[in-house]
Protein backbone atom coordinates (compact mmCIF):
# COMPACT_ATOMS: atom_id res chain seq x y z
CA UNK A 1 0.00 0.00 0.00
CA UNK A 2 2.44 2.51 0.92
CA UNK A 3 4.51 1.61 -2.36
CA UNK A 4 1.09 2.58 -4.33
CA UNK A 5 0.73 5.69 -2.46
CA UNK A 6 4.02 6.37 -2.65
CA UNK A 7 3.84 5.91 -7.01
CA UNK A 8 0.39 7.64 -6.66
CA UNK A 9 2.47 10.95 -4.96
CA UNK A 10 4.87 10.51 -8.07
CA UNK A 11 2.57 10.48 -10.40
CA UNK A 12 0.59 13.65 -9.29
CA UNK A 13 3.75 15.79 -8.69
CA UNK A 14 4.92 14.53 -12.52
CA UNK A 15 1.53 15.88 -13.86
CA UNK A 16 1.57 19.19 -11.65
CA UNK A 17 5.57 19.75 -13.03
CA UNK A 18 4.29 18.68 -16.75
CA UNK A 19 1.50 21.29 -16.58
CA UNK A 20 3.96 24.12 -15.12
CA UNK A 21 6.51 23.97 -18.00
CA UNK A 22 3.36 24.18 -20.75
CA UNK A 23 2.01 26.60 -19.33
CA UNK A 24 2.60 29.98 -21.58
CA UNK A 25 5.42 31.99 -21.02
CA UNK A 26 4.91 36.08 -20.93
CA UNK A 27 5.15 37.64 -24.09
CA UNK A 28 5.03 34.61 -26.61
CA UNK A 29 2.40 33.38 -29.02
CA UNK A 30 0.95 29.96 -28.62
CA UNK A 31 0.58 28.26 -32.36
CA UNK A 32 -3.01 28.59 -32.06
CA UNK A 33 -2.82 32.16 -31.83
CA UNK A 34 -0.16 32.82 -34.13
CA UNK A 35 -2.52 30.56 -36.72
CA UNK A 36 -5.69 32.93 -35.85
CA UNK A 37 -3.47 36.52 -36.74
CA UNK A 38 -2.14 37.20 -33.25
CA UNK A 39 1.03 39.47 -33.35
CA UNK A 40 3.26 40.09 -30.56
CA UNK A 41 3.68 44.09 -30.19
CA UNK A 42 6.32 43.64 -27.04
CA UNK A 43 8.91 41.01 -27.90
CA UNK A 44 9.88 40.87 -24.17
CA UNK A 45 13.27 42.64 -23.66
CA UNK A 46 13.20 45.80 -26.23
CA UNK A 47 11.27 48.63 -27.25
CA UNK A 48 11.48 47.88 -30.74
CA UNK A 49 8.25 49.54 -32.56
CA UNK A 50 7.25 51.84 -29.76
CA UNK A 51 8.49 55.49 -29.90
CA UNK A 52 8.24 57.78 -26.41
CA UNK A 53 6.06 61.09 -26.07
CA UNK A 54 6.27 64.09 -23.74
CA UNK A 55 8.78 63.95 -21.13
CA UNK A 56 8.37 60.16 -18.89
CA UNK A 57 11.37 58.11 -19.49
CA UNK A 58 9.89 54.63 -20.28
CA UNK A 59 12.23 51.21 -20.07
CA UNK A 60 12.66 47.38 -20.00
CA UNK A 61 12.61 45.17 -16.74
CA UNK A 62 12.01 41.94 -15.97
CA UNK A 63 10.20 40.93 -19.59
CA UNK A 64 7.70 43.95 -19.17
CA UNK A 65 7.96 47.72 -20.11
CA UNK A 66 7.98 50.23 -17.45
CA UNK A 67 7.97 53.82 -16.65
CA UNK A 68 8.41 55.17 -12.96
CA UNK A 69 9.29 58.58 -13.42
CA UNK A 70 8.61 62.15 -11.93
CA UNK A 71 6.90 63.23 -15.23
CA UNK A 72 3.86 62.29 -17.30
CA UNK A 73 4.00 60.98 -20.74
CA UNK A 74 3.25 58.08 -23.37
CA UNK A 75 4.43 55.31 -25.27
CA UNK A 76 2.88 54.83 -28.75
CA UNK A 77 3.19 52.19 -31.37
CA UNK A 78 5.14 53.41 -34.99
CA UNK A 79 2.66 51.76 -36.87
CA UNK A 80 -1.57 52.44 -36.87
CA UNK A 81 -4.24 50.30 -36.43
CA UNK A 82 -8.07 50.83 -36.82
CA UNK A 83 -10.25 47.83 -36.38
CA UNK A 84 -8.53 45.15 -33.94
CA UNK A 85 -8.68 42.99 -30.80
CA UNK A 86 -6.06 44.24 -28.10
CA UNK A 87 -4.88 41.53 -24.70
CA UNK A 88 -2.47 42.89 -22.40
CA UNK A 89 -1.51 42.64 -18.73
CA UNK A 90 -0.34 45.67 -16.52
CA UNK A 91 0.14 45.80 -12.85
CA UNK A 92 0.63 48.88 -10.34
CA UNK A 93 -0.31 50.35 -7.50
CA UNK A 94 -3.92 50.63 -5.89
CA UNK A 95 -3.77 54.43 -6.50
CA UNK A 96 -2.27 53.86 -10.30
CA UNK A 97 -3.76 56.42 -12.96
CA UNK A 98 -3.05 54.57 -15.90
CA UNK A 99 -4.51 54.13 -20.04
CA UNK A 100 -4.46 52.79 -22.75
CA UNK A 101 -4.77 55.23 -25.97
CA UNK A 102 -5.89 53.71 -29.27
CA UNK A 103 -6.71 54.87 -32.64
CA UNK A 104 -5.04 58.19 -31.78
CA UNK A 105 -2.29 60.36 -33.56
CA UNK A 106 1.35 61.02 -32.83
CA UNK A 107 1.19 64.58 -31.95
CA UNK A 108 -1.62 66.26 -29.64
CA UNK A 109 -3.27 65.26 -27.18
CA UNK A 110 -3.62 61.01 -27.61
CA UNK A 111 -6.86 60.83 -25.27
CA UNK A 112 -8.32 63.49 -27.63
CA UNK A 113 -7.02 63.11 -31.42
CA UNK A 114 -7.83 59.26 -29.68
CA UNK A 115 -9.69 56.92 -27.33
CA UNK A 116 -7.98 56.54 -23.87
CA UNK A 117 -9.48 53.50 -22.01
CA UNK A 118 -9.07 54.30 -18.44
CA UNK A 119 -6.97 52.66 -16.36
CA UNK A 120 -8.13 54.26 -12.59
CA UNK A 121 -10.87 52.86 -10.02
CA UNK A 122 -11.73 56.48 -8.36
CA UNK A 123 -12.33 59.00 -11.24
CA UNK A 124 -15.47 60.24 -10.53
CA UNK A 125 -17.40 59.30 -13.83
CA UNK A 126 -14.83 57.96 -16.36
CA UNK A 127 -13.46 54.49 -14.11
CA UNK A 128 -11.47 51.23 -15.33
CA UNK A 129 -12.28 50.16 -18.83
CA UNK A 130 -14.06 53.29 -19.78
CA UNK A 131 -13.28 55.16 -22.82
CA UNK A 132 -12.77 58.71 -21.85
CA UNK A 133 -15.08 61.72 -22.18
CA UNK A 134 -16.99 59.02 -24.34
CA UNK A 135 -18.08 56.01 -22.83
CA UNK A 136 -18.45 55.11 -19.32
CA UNK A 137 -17.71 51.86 -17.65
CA UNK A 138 -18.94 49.13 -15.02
CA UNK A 139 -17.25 50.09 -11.87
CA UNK A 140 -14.34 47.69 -11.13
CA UNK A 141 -11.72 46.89 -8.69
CA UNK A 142 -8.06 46.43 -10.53
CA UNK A 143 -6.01 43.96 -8.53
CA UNK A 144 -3.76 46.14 -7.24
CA UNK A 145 0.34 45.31 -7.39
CA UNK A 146 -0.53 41.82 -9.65
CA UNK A 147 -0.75 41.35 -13.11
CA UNK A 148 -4.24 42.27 -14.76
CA UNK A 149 -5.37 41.12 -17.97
CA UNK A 150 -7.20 43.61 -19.93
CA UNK A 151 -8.88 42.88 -23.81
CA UNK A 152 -10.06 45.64 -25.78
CA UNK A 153 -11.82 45.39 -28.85
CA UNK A 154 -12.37 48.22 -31.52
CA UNK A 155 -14.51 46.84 -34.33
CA UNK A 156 -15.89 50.17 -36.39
CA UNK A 157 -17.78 51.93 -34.05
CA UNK A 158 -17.92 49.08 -31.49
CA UNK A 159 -15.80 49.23 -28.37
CA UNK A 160 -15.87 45.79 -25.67
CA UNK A 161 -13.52 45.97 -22.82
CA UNK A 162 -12.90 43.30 -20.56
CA UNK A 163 -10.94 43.28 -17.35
CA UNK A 164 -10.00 39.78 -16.11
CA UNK A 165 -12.83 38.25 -17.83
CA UNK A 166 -15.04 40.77 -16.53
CA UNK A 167 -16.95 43.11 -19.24
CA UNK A 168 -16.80 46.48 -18.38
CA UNK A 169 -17.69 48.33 -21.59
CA UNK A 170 -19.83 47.26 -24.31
CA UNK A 171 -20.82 50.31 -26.70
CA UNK A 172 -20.67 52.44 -29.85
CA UNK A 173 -18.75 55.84 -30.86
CA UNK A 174 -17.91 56.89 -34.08
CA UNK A 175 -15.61 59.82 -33.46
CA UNK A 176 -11.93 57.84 -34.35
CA UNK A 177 -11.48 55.52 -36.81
CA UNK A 178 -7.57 54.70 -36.97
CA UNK A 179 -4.52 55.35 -35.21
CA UNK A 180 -1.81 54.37 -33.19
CA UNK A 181 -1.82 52.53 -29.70
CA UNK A 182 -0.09 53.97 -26.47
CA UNK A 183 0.48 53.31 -22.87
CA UNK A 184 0.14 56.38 -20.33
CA UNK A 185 2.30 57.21 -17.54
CA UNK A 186 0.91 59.99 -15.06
CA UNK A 187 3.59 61.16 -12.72
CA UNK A 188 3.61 60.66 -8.92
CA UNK A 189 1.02 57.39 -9.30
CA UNK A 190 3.64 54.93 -8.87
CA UNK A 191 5.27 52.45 -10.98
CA UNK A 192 3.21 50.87 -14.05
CA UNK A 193 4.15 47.84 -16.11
CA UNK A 194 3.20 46.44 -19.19
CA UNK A 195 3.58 43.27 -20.90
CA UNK A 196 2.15 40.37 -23.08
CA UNK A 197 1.06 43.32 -25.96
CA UNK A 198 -0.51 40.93 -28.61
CA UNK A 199 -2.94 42.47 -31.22
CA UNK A 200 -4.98 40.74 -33.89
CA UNK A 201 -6.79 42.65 -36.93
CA UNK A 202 -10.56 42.33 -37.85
CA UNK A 203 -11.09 41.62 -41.17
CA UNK A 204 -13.91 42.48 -42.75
């Protein structure tokens, strides 16, 4: 008997090990995604196809992007997208005042030549997974210092954001239709990183 338990204890850690090296490593494409159009837009240790704006100094840690500095600014893709599906995970503090711009331009404003979907539990109207000064959101909690998963999709003039699984936003606005993507830094919230960028186009 205690041979079979023993083998039985064997077995189970075997399968629990075997399950832990498949499971998907940050900032790679599994060959199911890269078969349905998935593209990685953060290949882990660079900042190869992003370009900085205003005056945060934004860097590479630990397989994620960062910024962590005393001034605000953005990160934006080189290249423009307009209808898409968007997964990423970021993590920060509680207090973290955070976005994510898309369809917006280089120069202005990117949460008003754009769409900024909030990142920030406690602004008065405009909370987590809202599109600013257009759409507003289910209130949320983000879990604060561990990795959150948000998916955004922008399919013409309809916007679906999910946090964790959780849908926050489901509506329409027609005010953008293309432009690039960008990650916002506002000074004195605390560190916020970024990782696992993947984006796939809709095809119509």
């Amino acid at each position: 008997m205690r041979k079979l338990a023993i083998a039985a204890i064997l077995f189970a850690t075997g399968c629990f090990l075997s399950g832990a090296l498949q499971a998907q490593a940050p900032n790679t494409l599994t060959k199911e995604e890269s078969a349905d159009g998935w593209t990685l837009l953060f290949d882990g240790s660079t900042l190869k196809g992003w370009e900085p704006h205003q005056a945060a100094t934004w860097a590479v840690a630990d397989g994620a992007i960062f910024c962590a500095a005393e001034r605000a600014g953005w990160l934006g893709t080189l290249g423009t997208f307009a209808d898409f599906n968007l997964k990423l995970d970021f993590r920060g503090g509680a207090q973290m005042n955070s976005g994510i711009f898309i369809r917006s331009e280089k120069e202005g404003s990117p949460s008003t030549t754009g769409y900024e979907v909030q990142i920030w539990d406690t602004h008065p109207k405009y909370r987590t997974g809202a599109l600013v000064n257009s759409l507003e959101a289910t209130p949320t909690k983000i879990r604060a210092d561990q990795w959150n998963t948000m998916d955004i999709t922008a399919d013409g003039d309809h916007f679906v954001v999910l946090l964790n699984g959780q849908k926050l936003l489901d509506g329409r606005d027609s005010l953008h239709s293309s432009g690039v993507l960008g990650l916002q830094y506002n000074f004195n919230t605390g560190k916020i990183e970024f990782r696992n960028i993947k984006i796939r186009p809709i095809k119509h």
